[in-house]
Protein backbone atom coordinates (compact mmCIF):
# COMPACT_ATOMS: atom_id res chain seq x y z
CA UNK A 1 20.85 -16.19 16.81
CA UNK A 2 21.75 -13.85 19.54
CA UNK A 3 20.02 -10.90 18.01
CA UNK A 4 16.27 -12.91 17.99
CA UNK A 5 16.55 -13.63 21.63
CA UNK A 6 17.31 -9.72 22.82
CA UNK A 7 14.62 -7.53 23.72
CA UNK A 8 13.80 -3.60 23.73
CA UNK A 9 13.56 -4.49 27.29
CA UNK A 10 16.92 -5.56 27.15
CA UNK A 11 18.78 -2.46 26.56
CA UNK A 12 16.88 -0.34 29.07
CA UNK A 13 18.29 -0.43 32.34
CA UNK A 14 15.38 -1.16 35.07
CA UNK A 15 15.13 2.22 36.59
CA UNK A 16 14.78 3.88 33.18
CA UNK A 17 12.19 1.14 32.20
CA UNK A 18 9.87 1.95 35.39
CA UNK A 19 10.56 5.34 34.60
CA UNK A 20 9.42 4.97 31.06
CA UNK A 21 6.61 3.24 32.14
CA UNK A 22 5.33 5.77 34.60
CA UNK A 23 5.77 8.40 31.82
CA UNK A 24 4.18 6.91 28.67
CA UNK A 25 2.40 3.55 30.17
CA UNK A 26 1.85 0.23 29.63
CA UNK A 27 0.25 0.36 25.74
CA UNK A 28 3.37 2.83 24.84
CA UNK A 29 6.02 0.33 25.88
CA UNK A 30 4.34 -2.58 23.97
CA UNK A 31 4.80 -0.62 21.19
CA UNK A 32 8.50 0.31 21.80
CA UNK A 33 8.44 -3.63 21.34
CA UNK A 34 6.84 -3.77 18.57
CA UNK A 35 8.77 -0.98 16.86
CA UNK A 36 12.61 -3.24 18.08
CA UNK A 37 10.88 -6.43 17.04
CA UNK A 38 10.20 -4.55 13.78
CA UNK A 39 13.78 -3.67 13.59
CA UNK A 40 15.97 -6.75 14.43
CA UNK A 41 13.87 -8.95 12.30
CA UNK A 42 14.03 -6.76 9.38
CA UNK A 43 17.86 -6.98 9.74
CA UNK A 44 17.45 -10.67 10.25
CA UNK A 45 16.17 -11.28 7.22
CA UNK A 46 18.91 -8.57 5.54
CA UNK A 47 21.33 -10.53 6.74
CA UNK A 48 19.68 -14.33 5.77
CA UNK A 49 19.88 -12.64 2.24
CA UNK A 50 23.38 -11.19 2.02
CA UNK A 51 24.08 -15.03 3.26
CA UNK A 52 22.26 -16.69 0.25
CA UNK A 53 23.85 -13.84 -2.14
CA UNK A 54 27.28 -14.84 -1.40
CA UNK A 55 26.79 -18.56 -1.59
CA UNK A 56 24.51 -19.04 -4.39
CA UNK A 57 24.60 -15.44 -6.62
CA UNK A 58 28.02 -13.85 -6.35
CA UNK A 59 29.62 -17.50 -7.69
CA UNK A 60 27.19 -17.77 -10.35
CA UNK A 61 28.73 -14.34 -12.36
CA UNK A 62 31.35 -13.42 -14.10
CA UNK A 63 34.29 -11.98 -11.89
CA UNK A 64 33.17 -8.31 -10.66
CA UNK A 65 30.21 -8.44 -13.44
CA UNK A 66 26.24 -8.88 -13.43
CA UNK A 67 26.69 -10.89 -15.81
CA UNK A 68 25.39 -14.87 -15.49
CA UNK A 69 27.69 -17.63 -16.07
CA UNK A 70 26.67 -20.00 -19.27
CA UNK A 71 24.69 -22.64 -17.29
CA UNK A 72 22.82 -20.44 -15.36
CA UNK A 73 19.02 -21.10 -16.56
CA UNK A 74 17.78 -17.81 -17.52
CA UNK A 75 14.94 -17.65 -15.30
CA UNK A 76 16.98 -18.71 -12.60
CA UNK A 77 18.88 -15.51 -13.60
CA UNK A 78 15.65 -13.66 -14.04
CA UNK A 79 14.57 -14.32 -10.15
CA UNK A 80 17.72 -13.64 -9.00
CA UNK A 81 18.32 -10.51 -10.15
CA UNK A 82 14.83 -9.86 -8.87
CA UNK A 83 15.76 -10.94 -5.19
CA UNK A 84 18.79 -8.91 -5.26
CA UNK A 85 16.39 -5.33 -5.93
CA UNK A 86 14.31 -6.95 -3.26
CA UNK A 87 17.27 -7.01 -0.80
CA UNK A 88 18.59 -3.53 -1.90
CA UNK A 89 15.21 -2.04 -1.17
CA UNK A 90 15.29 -3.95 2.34
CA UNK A 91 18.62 -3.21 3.24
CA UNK A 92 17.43 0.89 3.18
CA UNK A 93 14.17 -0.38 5.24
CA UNK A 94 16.91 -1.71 7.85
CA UNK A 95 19.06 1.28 7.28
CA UNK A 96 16.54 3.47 8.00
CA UNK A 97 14.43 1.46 10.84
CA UNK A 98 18.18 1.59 12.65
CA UNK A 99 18.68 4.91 12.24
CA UNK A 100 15.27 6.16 13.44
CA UNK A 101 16.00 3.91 16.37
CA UNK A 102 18.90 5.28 17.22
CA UNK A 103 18.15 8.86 16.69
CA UNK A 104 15.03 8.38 19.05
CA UNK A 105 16.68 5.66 21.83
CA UNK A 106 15.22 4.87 24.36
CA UNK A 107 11.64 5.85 23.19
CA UNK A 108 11.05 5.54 19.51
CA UNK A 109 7.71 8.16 18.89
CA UNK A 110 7.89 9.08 15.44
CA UNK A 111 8.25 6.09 12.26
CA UNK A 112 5.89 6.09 10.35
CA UNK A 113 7.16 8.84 8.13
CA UNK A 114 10.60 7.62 7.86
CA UNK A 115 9.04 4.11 6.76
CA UNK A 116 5.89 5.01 4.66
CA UNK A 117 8.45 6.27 1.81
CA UNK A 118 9.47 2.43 0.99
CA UNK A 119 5.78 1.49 1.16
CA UNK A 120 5.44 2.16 -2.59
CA UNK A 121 8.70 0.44 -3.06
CA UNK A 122 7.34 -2.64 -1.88
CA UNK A 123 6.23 -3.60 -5.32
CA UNK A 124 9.68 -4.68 -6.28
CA UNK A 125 8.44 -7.77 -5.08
CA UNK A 126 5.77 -8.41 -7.64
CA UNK A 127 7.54 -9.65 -10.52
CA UNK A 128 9.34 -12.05 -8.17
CA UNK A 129 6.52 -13.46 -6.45
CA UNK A 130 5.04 -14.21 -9.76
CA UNK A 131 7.68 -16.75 -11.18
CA UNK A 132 9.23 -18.01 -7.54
CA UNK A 133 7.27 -20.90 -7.16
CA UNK A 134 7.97 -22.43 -11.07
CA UNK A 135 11.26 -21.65 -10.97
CA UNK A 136 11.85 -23.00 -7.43
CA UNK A 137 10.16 -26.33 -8.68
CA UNK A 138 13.28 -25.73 -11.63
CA UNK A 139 15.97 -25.46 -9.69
CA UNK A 140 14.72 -28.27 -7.42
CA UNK A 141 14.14 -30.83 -10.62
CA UNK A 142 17.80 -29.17 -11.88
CA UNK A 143 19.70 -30.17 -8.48
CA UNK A 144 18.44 -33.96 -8.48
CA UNK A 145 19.55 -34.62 -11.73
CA UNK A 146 23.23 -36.40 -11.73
CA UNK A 147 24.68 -34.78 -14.72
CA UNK A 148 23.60 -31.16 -14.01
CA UNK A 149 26.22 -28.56 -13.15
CA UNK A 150 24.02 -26.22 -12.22
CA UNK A 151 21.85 -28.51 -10.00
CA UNK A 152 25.64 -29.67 -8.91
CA UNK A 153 26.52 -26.42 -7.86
CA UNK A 154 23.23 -25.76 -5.68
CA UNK A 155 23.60 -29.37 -3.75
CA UNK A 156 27.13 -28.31 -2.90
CA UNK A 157 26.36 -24.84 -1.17
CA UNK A 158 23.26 -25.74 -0.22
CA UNK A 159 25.28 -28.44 2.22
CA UNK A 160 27.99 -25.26 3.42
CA UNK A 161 27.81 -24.25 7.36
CA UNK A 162 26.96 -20.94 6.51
CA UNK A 163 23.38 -22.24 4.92
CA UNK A 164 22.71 -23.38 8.75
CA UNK A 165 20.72 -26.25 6.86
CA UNK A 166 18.68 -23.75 4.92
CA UNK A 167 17.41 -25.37 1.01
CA UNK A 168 17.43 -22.79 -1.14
CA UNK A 169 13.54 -22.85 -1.50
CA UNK A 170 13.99 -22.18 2.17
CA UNK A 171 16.01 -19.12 1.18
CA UNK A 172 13.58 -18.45 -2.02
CA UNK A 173 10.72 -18.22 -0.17
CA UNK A 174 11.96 -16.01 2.28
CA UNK A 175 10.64 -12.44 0.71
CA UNK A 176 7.12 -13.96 0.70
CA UNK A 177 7.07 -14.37 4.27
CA UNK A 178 8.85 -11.09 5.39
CA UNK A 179 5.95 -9.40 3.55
CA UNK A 180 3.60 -11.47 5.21
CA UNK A 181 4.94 -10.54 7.91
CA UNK A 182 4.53 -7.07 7.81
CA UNK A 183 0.99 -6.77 9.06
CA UNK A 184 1.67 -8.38 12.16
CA UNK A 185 3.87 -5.33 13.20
């Protein structure tokens, strides 16, 4: 998408950047990188999320409830409640990577306090880690069989535009690799 190809470079007009650069150097505006990179893909994968919420959680519940359709294995269930506190608790690490951004534009010097607080947090992820990879291998043995609604259900918006050819294993496994990830920022 648009928003992985634009850079930190990218909003700073050329005069400010050599300006910039004479002020804080060459290490400093790596990290201003860094710190955007950090940013856009956290909303990235926000937004990868919110797409896999509205095609494959929001249809599985009752009307305006939390509550799981009958049919809906109850792990299945399980994880996916799971991923949903996972993308609360990243939505608020976009939230508050944006705003720090913002606040600080063009030259981003203070984050790590504004961040640290979710560090903790981060656990939410435990319990999900745990049980994604048996209950991915479920949901794949539920969508090849015929006479499955459920498995139905996950062939058909697994093959909508708005997947962009994403499984949902693809989707699944997602967390995992945002928090492995995180080290290389």
């Amino acid at each position: 998408s648009d928003s992985e190809q634009r850079t930190w470079l990218s909003t700073v007009s050329s005069s400010a950047y050599h300006s910039l650069l004479d002020r804080y150097g060459e290490v400093e505006i790596k990290r201003q990188q860094i710190i955007w990179d950090l940013c856009e893909t956290e909303r990235a994968f926000v937004r990868r999320l919110q797409t896999f919420v509205r095609l494959f959680i929001c249809p599985l519940r009752m009307k305006d409830s939390v509550t799981w359709l009958t049919g809906v294995p109850p792990e299945v269930a399980r994880l996916f409640d799971w991923l949903e506190d996972i993308i609360n608790l990243h939505t608020q690490i976009s939230s508050a990577l944006r705003a720090v951004v913002s606040e600080q534009y063009p030259i981003v010097m203070r984050v790590a306090g504004r961040v640290r607080s979710f560090v903790s947090r981060l656990e939410v992820h435990q319990p999900y880690v745990v049980r994604l990879e048996s209950t991915t291998l479920l949901i794949k043995r539920l969508s090849g069989e015929s006479s499955c609604d459920f498995g139905e259900f996950i062939r058909i918006q697994q093959e909508q535009d708005e997947c962009q050819g994403w499984s949902v294993e693809a989707f699944l496994v997602e967390p995992v690799n945002r928090l492995v990830d995180y080290p290389m920022h």
